[in-house]
N, C-alpha and C. Protein backbone atom coordinates (compact mmCIF):
# COMPACT_ATOMS: atom_id res chain seq x y z
N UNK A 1 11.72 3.58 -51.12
CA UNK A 1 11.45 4.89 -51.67
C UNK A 1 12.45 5.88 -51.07
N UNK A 2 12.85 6.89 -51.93
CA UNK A 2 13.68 7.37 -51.44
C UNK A 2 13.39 8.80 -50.35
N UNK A 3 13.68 9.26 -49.62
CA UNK A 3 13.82 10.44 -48.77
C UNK A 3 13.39 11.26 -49.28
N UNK A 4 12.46 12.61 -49.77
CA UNK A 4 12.25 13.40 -50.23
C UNK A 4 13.05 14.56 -50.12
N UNK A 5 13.98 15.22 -50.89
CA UNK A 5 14.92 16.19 -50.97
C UNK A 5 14.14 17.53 -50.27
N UNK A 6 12.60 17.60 -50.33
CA UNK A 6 12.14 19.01 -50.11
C UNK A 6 11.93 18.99 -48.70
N UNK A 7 12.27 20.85 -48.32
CA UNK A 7 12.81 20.73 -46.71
C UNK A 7 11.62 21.47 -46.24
N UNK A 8 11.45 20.79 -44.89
CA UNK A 8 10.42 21.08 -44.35
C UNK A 8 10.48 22.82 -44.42
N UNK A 9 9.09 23.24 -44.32
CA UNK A 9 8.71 24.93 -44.38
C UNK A 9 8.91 25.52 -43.29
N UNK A 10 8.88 24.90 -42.21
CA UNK A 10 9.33 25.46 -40.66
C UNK A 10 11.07 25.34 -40.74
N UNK A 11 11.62 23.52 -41.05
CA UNK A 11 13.11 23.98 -41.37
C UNK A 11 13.68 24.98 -42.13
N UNK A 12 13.30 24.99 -43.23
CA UNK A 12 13.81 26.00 -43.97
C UNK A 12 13.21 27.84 -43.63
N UNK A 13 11.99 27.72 -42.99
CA UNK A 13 12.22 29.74 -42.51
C UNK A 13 13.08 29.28 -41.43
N UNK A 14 13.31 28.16 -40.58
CA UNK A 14 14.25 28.75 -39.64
C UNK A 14 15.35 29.04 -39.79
N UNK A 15 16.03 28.03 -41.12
CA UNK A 15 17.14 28.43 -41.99
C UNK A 15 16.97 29.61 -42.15
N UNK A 16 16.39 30.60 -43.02
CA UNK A 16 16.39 31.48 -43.71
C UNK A 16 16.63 32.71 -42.39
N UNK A 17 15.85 32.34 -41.32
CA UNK A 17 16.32 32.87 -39.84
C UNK A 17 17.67 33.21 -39.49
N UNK A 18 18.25 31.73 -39.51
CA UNK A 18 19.22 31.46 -39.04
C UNK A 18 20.31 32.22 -39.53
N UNK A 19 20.49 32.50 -41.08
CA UNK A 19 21.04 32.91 -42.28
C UNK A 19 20.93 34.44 -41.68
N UNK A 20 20.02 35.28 -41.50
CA UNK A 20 19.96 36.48 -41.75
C UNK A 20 20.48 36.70 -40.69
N UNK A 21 20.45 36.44 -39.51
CA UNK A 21 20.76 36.76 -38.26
C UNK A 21 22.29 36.61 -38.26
N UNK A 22 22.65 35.02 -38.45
CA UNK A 22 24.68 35.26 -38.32
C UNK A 22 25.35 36.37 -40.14
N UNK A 23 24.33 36.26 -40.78
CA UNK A 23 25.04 37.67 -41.23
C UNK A 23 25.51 38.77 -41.00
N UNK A 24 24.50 39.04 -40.19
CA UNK A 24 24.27 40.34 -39.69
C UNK A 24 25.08 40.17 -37.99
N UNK A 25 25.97 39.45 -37.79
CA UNK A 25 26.98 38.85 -36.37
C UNK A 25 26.10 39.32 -35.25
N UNK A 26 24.71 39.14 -34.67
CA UNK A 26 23.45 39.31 -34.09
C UNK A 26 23.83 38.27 -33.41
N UNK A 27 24.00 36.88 -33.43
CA UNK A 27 24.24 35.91 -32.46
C UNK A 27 24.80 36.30 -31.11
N UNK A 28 25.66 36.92 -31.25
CA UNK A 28 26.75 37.43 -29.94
C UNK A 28 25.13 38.07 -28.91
N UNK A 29 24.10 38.85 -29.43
CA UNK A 29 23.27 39.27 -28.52
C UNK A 29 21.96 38.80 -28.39
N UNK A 30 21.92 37.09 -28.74
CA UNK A 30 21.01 36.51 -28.66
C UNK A 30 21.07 35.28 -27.51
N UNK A 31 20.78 35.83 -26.56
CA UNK A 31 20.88 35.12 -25.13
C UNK A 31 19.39 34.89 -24.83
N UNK A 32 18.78 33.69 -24.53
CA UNK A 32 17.98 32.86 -23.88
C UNK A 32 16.72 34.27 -23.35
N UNK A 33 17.21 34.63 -22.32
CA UNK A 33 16.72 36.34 -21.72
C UNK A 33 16.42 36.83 -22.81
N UNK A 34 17.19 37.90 -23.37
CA UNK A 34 16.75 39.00 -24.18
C UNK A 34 15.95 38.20 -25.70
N UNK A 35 16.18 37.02 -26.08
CA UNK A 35 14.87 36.68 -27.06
C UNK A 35 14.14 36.74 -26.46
N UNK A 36 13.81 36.04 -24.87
CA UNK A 36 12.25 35.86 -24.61
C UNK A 36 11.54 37.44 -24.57
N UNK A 37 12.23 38.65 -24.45
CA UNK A 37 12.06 39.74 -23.86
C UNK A 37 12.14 40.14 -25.53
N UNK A 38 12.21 40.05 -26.66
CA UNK A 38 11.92 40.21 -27.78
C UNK A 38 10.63 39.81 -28.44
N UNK A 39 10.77 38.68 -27.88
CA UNK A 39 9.64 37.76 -28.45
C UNK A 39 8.03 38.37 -27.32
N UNK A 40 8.26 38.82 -26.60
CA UNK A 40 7.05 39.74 -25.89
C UNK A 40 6.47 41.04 -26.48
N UNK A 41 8.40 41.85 -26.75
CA UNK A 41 7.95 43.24 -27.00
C UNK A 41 7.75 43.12 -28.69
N UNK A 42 7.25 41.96 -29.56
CA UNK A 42 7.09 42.27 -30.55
C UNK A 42 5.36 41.74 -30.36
N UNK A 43 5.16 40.83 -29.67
CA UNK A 43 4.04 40.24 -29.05
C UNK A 43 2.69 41.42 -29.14
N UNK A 44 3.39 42.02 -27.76
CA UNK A 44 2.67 43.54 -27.40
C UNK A 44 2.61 44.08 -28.56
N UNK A 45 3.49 44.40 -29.82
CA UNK A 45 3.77 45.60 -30.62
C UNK A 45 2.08 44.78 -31.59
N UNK A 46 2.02 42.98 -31.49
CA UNK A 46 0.79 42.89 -32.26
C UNK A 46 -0.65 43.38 -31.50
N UNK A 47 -0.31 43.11 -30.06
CA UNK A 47 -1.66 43.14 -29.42
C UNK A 47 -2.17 44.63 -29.21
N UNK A 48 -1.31 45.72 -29.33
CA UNK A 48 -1.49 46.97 -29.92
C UNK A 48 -2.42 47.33 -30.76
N UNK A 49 -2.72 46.70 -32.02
CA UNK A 49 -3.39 46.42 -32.84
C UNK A 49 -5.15 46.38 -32.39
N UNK A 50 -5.47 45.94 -31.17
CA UNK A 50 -6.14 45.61 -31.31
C UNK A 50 -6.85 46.22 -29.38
N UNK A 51 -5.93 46.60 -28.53
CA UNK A 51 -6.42 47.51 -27.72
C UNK A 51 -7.41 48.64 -27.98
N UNK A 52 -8.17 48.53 -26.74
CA UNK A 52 -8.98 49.31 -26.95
C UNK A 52 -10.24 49.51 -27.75
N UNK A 53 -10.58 48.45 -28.96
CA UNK A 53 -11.12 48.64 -29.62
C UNK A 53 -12.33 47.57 -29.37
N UNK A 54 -13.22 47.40 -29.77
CA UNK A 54 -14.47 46.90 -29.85
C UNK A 54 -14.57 46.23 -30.96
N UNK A 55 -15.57 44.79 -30.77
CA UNK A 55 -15.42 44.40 -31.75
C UNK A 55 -15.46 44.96 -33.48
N UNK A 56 -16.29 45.50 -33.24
CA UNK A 56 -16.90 46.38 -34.95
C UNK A 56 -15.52 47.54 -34.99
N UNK A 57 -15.00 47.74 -34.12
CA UNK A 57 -13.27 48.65 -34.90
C UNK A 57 -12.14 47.69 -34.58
N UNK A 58 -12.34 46.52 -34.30
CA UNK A 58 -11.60 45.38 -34.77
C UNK A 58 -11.58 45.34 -36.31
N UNK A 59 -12.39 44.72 -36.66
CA UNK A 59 -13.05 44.21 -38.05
C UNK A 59 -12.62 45.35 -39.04
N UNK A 60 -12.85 46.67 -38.63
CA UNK A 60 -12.43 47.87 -39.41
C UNK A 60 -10.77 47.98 -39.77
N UNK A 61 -10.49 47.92 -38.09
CA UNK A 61 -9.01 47.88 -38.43
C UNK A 61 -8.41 47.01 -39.08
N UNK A 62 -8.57 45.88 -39.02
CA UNK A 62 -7.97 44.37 -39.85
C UNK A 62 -7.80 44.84 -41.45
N UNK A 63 -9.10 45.15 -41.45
CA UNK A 63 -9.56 45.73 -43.31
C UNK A 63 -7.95 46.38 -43.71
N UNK A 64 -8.12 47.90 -42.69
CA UNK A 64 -7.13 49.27 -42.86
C UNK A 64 -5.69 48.43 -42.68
N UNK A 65 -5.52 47.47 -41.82
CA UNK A 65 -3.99 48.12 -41.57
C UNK A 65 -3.48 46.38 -41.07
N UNK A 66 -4.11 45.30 -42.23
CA UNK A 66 -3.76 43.98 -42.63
C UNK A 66 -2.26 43.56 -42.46
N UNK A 67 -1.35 44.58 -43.77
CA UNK A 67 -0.56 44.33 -43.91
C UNK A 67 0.92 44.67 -43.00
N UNK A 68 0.08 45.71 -42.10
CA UNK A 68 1.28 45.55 -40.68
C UNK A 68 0.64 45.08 -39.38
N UNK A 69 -0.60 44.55 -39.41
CA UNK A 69 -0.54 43.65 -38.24
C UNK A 69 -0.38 42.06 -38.92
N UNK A 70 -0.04 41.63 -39.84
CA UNK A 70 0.98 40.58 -40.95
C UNK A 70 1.94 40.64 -39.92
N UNK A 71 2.80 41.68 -40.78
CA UNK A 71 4.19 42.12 -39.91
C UNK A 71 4.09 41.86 -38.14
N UNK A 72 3.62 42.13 -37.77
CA UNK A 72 3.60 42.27 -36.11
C UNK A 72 3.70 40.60 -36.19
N UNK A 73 2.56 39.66 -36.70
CA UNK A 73 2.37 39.14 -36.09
C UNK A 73 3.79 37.51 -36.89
N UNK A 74 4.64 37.45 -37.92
CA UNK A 74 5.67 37.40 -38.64
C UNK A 74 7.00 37.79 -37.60
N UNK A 75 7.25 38.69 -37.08
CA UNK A 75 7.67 38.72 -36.16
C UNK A 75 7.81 38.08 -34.98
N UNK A 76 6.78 37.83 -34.36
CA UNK A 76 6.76 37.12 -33.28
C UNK A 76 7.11 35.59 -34.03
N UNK A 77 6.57 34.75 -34.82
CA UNK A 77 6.92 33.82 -35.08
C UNK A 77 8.70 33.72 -35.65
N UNK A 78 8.95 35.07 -36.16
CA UNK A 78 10.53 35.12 -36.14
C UNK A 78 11.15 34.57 -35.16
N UNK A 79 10.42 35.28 -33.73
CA UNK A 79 11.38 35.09 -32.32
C UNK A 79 11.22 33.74 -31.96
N UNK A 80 9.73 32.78 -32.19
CA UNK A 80 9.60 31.78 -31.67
C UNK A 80 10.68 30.60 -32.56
N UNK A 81 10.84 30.93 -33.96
CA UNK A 81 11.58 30.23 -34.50
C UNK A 81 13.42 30.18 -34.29
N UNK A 82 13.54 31.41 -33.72
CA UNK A 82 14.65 31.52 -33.66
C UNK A 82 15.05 31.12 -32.04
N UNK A 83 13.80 31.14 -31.47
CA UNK A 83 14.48 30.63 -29.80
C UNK A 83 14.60 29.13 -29.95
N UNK A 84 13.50 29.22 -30.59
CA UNK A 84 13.27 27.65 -30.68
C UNK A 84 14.83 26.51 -31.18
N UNK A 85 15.54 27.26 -32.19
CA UNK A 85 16.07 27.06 -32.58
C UNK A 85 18.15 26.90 -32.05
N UNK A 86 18.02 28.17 -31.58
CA UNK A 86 19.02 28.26 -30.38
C UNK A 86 18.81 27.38 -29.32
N UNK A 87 18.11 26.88 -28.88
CA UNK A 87 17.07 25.88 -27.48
C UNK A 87 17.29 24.68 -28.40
N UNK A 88 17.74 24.45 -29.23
CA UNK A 88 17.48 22.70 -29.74
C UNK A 88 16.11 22.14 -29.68
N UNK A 89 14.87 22.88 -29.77
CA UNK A 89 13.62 22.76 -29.48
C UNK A 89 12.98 22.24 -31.05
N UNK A 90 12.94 20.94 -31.13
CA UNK A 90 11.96 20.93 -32.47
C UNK A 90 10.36 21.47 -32.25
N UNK A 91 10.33 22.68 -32.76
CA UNK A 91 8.95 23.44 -32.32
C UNK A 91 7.76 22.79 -33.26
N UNK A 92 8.04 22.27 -34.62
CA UNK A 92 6.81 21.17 -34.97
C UNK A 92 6.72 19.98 -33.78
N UNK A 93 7.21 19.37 -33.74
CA UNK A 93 7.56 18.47 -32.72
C UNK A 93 6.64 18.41 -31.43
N UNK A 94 7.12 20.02 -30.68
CA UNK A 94 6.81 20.17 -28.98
C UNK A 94 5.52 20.49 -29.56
N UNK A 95 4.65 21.18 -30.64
CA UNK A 95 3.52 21.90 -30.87
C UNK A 95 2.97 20.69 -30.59
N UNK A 96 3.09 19.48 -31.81
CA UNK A 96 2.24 18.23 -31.81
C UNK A 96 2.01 17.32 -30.77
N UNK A 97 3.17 17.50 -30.00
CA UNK A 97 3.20 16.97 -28.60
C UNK A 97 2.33 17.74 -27.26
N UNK A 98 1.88 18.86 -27.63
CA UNK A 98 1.23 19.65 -27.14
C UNK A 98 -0.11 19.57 -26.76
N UNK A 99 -0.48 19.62 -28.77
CA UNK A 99 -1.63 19.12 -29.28
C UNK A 99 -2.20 17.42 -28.25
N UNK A 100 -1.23 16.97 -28.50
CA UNK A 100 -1.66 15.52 -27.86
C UNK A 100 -2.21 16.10 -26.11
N UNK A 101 -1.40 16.39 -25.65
CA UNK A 101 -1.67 16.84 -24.45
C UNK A 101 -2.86 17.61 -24.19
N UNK A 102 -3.28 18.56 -24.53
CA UNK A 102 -4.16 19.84 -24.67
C UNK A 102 -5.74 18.91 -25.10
N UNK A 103 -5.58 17.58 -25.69
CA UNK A 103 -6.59 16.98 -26.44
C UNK A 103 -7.05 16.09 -25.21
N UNK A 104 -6.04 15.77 -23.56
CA UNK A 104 -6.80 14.63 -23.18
C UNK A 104 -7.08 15.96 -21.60
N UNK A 105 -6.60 17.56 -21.72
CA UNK A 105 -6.26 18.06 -20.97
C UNK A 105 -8.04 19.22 -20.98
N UNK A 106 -8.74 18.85 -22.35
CA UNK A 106 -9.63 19.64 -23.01
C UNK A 106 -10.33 18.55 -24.08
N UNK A 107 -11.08 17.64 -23.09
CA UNK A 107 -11.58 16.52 -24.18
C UNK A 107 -13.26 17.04 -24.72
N UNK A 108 -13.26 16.96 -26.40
CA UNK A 108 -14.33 17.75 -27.06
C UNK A 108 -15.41 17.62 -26.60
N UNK A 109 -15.71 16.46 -25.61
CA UNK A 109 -17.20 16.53 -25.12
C UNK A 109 -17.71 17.11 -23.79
N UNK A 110 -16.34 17.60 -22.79
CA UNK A 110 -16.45 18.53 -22.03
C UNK A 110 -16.19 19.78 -22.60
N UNK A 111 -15.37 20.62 -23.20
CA UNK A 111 -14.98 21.75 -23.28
C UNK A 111 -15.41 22.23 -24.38
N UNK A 112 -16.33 21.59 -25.17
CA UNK A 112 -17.09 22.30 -26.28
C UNK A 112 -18.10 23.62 -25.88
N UNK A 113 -17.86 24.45 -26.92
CA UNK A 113 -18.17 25.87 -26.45
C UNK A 113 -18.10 26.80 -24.93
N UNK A 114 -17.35 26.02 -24.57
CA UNK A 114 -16.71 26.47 -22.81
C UNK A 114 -14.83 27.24 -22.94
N UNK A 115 -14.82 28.34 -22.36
CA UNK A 115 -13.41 28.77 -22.18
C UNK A 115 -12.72 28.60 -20.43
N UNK A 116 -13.88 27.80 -20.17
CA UNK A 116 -12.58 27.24 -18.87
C UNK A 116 -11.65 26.65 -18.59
N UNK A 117 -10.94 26.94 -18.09
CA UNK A 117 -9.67 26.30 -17.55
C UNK A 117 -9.87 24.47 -17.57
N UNK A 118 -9.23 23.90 -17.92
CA UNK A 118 -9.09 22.29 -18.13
C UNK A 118 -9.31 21.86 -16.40
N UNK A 119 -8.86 22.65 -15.51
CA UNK A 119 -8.88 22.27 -13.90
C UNK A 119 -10.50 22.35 -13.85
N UNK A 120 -11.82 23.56 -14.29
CA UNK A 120 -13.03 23.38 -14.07
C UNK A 120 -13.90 22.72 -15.04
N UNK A 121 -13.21 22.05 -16.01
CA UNK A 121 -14.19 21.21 -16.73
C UNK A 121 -14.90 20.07 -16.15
C-alpha cells in the first residue's frame, strides 16, 4: 500500500510556521533563549485571562472574550511548534513518549481523583 500523500496536521502548521516566520527574515532573532522567553510571555498573556477571577467569572469570561483567549492560547502553541521545531524535537513524538511515561509515573488506580505529585501517591 502506498504512503499516504496527506501531511501530518502538526507537520504541516509547523510548515505553515516555518513559512511565515523565514518570510518575514525573523529567524536571525530566534535563539533557543528568547523563544523560551516568548513562549512564557505569550503563556502569561493566556493566564491573564483568567487571574483573579472565581470560578462563576471564569465561565462568564470564556462566554465574553472566547475568541481572544483562542488567540492567547494559538500562540503559545505557535512558540511550542516553532521551538520544537528549531530543536529537531518531534513534539508528536516526545508528547507520546511522555504520555507513556506520565501513565506508569500516575497509574489510574492510584491517582484517580487525586492531584498529587506522582512522588506521594
Amino acid at each position: 500500500m502506498a504512503k499516504s500523500r496527506i501531511m501530518n496536521p502538526i507537520k504541516k502548521l509547523t510548515k505553515d510556521i516555518v513559512k511565515f516566520r523565514d518570510q518575514r527574515d525573523w529567524k536571525q532573532f530566534h535563539n533557543p533563549k528568547d523563544m523560551a522567553l516568548s513562549l512564557v510571555l505569550e503563556a502569561t498573556e493566556f493566564m491573564e485571562h483568567f487571574q483573579w477571577k472565581n470560578d462563576e467569572a471564569i465561565k462568564v469570561h470564556l462566554k465574553k472574550n472566547k475568541k481572544e483567549i483562542s488567540e492567547e492560547l494559538a500562540d503559545v502553541f505557535y512558540w511550542i511548534l516553532l521551538i520544537s521545531h528549531d530543536l529537531d524535537i518531534d513534539i508528536q513524538n516526545a508528547l507520546e513518549q511522555k504520555m507513556k511515561v506520565n501513565n506508569v509515573k500516575y497509574p489510574k488506580d492510584k491517582a484517580k481523583g487525586k492531584y498529587t505529585k506522582y512522588t506521594e501517591l
